[in-house]
Protein backbone atom coordinates (compact mmCIF):
# COMPACT_ATOMS: atom_id res chain seq x y z
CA UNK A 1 39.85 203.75 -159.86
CA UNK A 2 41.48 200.54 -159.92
CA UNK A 3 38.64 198.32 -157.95
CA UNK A 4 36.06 199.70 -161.14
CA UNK A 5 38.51 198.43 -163.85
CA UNK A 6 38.69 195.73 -162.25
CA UNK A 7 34.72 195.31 -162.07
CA UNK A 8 34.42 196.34 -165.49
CA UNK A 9 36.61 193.59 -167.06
CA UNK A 10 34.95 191.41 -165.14
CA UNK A 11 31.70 192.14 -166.21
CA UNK A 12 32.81 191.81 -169.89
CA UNK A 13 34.19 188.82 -169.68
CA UNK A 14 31.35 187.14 -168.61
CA UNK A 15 29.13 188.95 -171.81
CA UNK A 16 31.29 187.97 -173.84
CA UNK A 17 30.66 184.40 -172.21
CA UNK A 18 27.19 184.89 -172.83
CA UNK A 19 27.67 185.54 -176.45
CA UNK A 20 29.30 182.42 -176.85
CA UNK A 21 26.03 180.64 -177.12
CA UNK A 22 24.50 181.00 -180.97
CA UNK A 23 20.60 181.09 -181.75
CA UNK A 24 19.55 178.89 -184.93
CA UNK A 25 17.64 181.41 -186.88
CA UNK A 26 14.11 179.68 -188.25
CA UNK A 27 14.20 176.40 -186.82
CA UNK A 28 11.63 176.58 -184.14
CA UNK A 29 12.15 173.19 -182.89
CA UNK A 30 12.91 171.66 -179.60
CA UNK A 31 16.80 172.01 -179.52
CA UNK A 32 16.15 175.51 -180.10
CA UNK A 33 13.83 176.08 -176.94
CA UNK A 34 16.56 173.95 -175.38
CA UNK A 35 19.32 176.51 -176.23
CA UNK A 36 17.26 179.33 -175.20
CA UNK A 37 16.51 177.87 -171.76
CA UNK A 38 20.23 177.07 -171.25
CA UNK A 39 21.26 180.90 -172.24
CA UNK A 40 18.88 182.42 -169.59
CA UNK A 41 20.42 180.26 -167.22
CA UNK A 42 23.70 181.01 -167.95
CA UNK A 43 22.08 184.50 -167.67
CA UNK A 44 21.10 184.55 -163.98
CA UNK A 45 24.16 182.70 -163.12
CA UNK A 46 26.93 185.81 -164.87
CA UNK A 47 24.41 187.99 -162.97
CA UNK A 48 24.56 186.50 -159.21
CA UNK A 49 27.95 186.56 -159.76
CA UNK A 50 28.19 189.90 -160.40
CA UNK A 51 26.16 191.40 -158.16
CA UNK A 52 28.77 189.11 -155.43
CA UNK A 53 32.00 190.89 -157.37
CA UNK A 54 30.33 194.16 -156.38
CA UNK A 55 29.74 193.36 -152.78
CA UNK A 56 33.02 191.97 -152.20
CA UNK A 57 34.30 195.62 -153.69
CA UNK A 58 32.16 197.76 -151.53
CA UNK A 59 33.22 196.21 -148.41
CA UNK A 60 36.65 196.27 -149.43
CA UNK A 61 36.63 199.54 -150.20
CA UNK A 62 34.96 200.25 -146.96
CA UNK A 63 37.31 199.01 -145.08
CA UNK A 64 40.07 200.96 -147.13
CA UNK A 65 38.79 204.17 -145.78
CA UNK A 66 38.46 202.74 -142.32
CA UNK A 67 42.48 202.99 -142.05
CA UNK A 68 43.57 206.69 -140.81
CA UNK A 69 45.32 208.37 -143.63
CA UNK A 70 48.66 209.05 -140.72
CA UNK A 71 49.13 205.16 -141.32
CA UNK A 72 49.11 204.85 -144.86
CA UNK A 73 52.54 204.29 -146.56
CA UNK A 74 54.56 207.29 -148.63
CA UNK A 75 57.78 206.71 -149.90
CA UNK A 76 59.59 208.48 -146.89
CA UNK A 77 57.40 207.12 -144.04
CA UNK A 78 59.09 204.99 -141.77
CA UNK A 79 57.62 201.19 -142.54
CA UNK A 80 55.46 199.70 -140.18
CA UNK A 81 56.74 196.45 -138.51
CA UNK A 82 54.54 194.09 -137.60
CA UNK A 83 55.58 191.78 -134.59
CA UNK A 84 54.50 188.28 -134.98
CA UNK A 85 54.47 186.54 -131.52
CA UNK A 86 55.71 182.49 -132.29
CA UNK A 87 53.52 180.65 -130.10
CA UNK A 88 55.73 178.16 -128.29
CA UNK A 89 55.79 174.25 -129.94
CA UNK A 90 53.77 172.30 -127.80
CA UNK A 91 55.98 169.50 -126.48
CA UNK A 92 55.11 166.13 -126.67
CA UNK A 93 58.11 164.50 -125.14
CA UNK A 94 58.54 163.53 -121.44
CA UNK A 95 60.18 165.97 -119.44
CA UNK A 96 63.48 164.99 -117.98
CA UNK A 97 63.52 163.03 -114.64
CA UNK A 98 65.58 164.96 -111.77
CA UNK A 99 66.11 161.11 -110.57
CA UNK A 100 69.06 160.15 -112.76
CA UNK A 101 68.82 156.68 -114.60
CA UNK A 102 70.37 154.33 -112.88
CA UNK A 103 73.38 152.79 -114.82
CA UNK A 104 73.31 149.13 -115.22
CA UNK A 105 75.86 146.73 -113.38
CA UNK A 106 77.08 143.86 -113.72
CA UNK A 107 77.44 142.47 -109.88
CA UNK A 108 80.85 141.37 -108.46
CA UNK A 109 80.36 138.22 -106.82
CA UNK A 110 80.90 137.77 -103.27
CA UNK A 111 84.37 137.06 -101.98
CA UNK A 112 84.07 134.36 -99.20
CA UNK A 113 85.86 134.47 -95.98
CA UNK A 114 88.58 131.27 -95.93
CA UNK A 115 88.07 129.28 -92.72
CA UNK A 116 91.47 129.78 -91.23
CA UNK A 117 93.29 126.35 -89.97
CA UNK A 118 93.07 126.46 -86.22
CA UNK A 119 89.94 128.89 -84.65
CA UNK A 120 87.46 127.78 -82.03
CA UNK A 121 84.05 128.84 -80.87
CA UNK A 122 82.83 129.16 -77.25
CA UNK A 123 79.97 127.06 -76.39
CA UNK A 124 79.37 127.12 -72.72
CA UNK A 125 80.21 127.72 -69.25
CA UNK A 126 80.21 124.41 -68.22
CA UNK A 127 81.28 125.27 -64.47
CA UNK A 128 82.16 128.72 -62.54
CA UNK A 129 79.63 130.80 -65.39
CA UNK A 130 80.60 134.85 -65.04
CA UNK A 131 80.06 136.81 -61.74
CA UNK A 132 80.24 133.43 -59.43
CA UNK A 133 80.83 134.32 -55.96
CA UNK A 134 83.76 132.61 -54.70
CA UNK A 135 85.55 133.00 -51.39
CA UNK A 136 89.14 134.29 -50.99
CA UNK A 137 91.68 131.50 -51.51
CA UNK A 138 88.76 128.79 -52.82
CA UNK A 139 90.47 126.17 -54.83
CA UNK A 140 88.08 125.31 -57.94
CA UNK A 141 87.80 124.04 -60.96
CA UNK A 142 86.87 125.77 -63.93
CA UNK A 143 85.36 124.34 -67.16
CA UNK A 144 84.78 125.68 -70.81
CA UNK A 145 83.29 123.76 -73.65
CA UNK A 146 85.17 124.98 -76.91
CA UNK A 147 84.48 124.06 -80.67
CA UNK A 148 86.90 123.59 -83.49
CA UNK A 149 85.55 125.79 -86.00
CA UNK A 150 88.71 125.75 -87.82
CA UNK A 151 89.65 122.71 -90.87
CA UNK A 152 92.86 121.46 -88.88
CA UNK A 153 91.98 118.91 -85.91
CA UNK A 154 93.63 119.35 -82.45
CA UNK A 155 96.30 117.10 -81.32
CA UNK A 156 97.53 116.61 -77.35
CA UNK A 157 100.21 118.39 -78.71
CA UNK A 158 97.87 121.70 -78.50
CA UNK A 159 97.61 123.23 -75.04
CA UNK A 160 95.58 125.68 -73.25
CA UNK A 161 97.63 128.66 -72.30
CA UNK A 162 96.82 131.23 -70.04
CA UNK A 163 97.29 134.41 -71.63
CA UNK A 164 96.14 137.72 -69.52
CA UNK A 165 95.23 138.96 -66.53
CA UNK A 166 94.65 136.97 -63.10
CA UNK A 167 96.14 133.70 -63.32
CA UNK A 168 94.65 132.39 -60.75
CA UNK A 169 97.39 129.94 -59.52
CA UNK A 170 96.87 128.71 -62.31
CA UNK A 171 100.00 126.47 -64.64
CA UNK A 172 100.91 128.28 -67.25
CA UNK A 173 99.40 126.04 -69.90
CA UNK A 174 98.40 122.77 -69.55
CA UNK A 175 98.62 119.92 -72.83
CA UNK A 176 94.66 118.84 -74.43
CA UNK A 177 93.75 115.25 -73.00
CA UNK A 178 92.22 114.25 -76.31
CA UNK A 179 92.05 114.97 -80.17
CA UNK A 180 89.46 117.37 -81.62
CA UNK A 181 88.55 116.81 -85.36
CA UNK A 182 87.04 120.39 -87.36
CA UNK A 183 83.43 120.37 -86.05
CA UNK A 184 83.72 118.61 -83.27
CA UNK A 185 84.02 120.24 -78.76
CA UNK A 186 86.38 119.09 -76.20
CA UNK A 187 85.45 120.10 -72.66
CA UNK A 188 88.67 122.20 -71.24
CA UNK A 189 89.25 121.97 -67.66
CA UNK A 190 91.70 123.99 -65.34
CA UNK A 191 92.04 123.89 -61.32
CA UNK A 192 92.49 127.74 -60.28
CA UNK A 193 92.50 129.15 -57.16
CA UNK A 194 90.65 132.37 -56.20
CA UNK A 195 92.84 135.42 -55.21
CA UNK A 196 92.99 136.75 -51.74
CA UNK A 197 91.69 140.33 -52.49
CA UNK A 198 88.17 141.48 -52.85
CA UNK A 199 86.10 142.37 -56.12
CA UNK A 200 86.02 141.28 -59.78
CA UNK A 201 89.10 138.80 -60.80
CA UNK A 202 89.40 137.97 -64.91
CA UNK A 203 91.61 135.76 -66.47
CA UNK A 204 91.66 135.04 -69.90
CA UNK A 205 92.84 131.88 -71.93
CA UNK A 206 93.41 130.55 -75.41
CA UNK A 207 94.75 127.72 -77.14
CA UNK A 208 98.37 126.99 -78.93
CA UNK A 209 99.26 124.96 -82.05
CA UNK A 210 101.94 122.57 -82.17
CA UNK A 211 103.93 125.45 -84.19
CA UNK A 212 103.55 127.60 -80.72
CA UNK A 213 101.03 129.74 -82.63
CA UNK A 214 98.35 131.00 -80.42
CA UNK A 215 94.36 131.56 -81.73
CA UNK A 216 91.38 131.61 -80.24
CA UNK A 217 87.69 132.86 -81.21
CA UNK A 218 85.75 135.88 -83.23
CA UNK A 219 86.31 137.07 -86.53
CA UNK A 220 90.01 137.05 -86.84
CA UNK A 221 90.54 133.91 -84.61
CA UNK A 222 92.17 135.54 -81.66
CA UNK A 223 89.87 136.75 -79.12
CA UNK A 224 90.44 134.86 -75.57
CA UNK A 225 88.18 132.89 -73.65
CA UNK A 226 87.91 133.80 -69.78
CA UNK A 227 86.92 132.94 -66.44
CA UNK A 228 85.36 135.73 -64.23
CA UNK A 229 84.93 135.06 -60.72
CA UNK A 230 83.77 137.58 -57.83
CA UNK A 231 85.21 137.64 -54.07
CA UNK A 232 83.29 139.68 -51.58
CA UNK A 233 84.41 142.32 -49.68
CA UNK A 234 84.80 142.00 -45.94
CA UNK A 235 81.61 144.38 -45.82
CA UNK A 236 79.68 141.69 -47.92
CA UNK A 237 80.99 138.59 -46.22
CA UNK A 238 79.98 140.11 -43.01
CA UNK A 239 76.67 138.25 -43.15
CA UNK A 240 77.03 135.57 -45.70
CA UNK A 241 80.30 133.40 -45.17
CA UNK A 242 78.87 131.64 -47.76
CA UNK A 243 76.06 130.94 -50.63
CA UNK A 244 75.47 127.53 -51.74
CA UNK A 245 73.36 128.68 -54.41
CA UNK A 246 75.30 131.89 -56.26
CA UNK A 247 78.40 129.51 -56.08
CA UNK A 248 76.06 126.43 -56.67
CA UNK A 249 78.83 125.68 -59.59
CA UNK A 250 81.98 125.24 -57.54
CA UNK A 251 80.22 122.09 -55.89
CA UNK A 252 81.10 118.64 -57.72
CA UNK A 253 77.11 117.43 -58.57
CA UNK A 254 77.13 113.93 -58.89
CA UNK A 255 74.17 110.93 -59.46
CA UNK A 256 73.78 107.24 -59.65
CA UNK A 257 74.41 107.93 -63.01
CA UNK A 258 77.82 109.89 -62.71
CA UNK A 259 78.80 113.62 -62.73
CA UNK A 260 76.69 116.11 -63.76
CA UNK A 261 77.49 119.55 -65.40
CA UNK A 262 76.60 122.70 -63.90
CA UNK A 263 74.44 123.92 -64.64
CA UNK A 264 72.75 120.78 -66.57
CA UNK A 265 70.03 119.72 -68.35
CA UNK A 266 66.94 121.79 -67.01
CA UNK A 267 64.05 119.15 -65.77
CA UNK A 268 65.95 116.07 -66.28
CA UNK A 269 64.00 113.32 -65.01
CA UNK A 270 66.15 110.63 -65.82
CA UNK A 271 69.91 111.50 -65.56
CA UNK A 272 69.08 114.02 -63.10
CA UNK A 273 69.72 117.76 -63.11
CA UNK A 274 70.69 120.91 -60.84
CA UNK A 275 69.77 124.87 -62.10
CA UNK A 276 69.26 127.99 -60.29
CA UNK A 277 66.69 130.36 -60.62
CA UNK A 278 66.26 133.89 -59.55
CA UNK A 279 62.23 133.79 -59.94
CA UNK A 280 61.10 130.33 -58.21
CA UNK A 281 57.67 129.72 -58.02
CA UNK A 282 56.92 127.54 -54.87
CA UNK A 283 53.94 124.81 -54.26
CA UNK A 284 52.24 127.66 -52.07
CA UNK A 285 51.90 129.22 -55.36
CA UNK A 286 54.37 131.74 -53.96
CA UNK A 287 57.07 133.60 -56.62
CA UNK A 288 60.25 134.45 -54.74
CA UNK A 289 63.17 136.94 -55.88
CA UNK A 290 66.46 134.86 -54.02
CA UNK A 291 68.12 132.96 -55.76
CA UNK A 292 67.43 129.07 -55.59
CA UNK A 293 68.71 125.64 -56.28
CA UNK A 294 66.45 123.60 -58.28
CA UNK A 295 67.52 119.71 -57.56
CA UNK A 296 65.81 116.67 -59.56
CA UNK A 297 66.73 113.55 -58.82
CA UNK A 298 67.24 110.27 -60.78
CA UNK A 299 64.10 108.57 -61.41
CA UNK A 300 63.38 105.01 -60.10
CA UNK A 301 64.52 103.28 -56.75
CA UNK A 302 67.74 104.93 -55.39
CA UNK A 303 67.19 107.87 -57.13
CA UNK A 304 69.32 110.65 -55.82
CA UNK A 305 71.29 114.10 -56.97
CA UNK A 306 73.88 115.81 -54.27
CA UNK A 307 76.25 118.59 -54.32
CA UNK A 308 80.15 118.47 -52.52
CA UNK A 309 81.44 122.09 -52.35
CA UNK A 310 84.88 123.07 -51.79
CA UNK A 311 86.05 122.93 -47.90
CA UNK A 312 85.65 126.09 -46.50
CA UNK A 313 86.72 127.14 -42.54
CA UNK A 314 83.85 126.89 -40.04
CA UNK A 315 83.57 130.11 -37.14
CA UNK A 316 82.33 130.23 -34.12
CA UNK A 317 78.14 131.45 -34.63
CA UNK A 318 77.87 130.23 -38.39
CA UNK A 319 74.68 129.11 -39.05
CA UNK A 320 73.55 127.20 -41.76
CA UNK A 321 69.97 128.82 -43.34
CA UNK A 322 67.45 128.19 -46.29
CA UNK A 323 63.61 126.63 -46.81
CA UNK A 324 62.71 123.66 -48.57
CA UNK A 325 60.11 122.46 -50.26
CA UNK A 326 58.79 121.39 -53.97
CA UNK A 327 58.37 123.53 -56.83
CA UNK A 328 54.79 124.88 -57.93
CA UNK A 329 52.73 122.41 -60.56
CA UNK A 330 55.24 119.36 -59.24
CA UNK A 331 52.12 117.17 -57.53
CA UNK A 332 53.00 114.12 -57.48
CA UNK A 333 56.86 115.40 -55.81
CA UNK A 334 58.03 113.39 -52.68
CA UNK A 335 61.82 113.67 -51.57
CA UNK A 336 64.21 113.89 -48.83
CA UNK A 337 66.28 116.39 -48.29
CA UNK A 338 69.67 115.60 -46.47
CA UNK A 339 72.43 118.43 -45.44
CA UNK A 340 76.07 116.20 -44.92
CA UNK A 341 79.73 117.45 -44.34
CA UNK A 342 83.27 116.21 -44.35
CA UNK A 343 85.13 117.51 -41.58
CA UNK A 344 89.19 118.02 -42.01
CA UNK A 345 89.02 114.83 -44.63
CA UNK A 346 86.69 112.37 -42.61
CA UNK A 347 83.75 110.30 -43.09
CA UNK A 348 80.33 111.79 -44.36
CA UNK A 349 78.05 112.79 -41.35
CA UNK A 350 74.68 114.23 -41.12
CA UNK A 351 73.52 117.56 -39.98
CA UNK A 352 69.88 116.81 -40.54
CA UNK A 353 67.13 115.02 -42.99
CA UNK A 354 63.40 116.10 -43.61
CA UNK A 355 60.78 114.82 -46.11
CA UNK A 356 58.98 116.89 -48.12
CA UNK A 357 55.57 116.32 -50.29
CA UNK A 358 53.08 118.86 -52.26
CA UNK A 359 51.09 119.78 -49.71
CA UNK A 360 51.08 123.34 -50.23
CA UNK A 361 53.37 124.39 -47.65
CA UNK A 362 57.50 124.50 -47.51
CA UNK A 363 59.76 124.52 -44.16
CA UNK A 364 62.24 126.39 -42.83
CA UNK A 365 65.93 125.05 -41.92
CA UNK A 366 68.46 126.75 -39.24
CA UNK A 367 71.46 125.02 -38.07
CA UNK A 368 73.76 126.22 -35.15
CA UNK A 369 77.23 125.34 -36.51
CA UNK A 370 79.43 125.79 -33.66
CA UNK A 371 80.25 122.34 -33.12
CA UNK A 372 82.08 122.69 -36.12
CA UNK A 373 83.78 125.76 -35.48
CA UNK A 374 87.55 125.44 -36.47
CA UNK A 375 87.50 123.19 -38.77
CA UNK A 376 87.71 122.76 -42.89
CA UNK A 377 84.49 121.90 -43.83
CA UNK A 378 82.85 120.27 -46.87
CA UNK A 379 78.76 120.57 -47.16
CA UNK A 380 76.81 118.06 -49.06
CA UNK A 381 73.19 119.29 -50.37
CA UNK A 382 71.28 115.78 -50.65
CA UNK A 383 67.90 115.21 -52.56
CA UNK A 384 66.27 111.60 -52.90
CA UNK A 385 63.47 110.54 -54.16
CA UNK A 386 62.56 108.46 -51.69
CA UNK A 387 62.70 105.39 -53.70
CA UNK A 388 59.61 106.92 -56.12
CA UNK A 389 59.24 105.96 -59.52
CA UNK A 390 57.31 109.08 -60.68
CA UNK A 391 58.87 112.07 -63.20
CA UNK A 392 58.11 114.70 -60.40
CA UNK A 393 60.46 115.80 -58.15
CA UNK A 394 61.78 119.02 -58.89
CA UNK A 395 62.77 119.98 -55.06
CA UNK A 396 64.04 123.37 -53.95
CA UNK A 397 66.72 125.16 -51.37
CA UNK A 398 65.55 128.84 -51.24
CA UNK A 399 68.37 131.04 -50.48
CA UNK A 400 70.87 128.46 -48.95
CA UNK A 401 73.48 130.08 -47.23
CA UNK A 402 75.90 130.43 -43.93
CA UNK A 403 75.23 133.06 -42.12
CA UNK A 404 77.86 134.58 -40.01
């Protein structure tokens, strides 16, 4: 009832739209035809419009009486609630990082380490280097090159003390010979003698201040510095009474030039050198596994390197035992070789001489020593360069030893 009320004012509003447009009675002119023209447009216009009002109502009403008459509202039915579903905002942002955001510092600088006063820094073996073979009761000398690493120099009124296990016969500290500015080495020398007893024998040293402070080397400037010395066993000394080249540092090695270091300057043509090497390659192209004294000696006419090793007590059967030759590469080498001694504090004498060139062959050496038997004895290992002037003699004694 309500949708045709609604129609019908519709429909007489627009009439009464309509009507709004007046006719001119008898004047049959062209403003009239104009008028007319304009009212049946208006005309077809009310009545499209209509005829849409009444479509729209039919398929309202339609879809009224599509709806089951149990849903329809009374005044005691129970409302019906309809549940709107929020669809969730769509997010825009960045999700949140599980890595939290690191919190900017502002660095502490470093804290430097002061350079205490008096600290020192090993440098080298300069003689008896860790694990030399010595024999029981060998007097020897023992050398360290040190560094003062600290910012107070050394006076002689700073001594090296000895401050830890096997003295050695050692003093019990001995005054510095020179004066050691902050930067500078001093070469610190001691005359030990080795202990009667077999196996491994440490003793370790450092240095005092005048105020009878003691320091030494490593972080905290008090580490010690050592010497570490090995005497066979009477199993191991069966054989070998003794090996000129694992104890190739307790010989003095001297040149035309003066006293070397051992172990020195490797391939020293001018001022000489002496080294050892465990892998020697030979002229005959030959690599051996012994160990071996490498000699060079001083270029130009007189040219010589030798070794004088501690006296040691000769037996009945010793035999002196190595080979000789010149290394591999060295083809220009020509030298003579010369085994000495110094028996009980005499004059130098000769056990034997042999020249050797690169000829791609090396010689054996074996030496009855019984005529010495009994006495102290110091060897000499002699190289010369038989007055050459060429920069290649690097001559060899494979495995030099006494056998006994």
């Amino acid at each position: 009832m309500t949708q045709k009320i609604i129609l019908f004012i519709l429909v007489v509003s627009l009439f009464l739209l309509a009507g709004c447009v007046k006719s001119t009675a008898g004047t049959p002119s062209s403003v009239t035809q104009s008028l007319m023209g304009t009212a049946v447009a208006q005309t077809v216009v009310i009545q499209q419009t209509i005829f849409y009002l009444e479509t729209v109502v039919v398929q309202l009403t339609q879809a009224a009486h599509s709806v089951p008459s149990s849903t329809l509202l009374s005044p005691s039915s129970t409302p019906v609630v309809v549940t709107i579903t929020p669809q969730p905002p769509t997010n825009t942002s960045v999700p949140p990082s599980s890595t939290p955001i690191p919190q900017t510092t502002t660095p502490l600088p470093p804290t430097s380490t002061p350079i205490p006063c008096d600290a020192l820094q090993f440098v080298a073996d300069m003689t008896i280097p860790d694990g030399t073979i010595l024999s029981a009761g060998q007097s020897f000398v023992k050398t360290w090159r040190i560094k003062n690493s600290g910012t107070c120099g050394w006076t002689p009124t700073y001594s090296l003390v000895f401050v830890s296990g096997n003295s050695m016969n050692g003093p019990t500290s001995v005054n510095l010979n020179a004066s050691v500015s902050p930067g500078s080495t001093i070469d610190l020398s001691i005359t030990l003698v080795s202990p009667s007893s077999g196996g491994t024998h440490t003793g370790n040293w450092q240095l005092r201040n005048a105020n009878g402070i003691l320091f030494g080397f490593g972080p905290n400037a008090n580490k010690p510095f050592w010497v570490k010395i090995v005497i066979p066993t009477a199993t191991t000394n069966s054989n070998n009474a003794i090996n000129f080249g694992q104890q190739y540092c307790t010989a003095t090695w001297t040149t035309p030039l003066g006293t070397l270091p051992c172990p020195s300057t490797t391939n020293d043509f001018i001022k000489g050198s002496i080294t050892l090497s465990k892998k020697p390659q030979f002229e005959t192209g030959y690599i051996d596994d012994q160990a071996t004294l490498i000699m060079i000696p001083t270029n130009g006419n007189g040219g010589l390197i030798q070794g004088r090793y501690p006296p040691m007590l000769v037996k009945s059967g010793d035999e002196f035992s190595t080979w000789i030759g010149c290394m591999y590469e060295s083809d220009n080498c020509n030298v003579i070789f010369e085994l000495n001694y110094i028996a009980d504090g005499g004059a130098v004498q000769n056990l034997g001489t042999w020249t050797q060139t690169y000829d791609n062959s090396i010689e054996e050496i074996k030496i009855n020593l019984n005529a010495l038997a009994g006495k102290s004895v110091e060897f000499i290992l002699l190289v010369t360069n038989n007055n050459s002037s060429n920069k290649d003699d690097r001559a060899f004694w494979l495995y030099p030893r006494i056998v006994r």
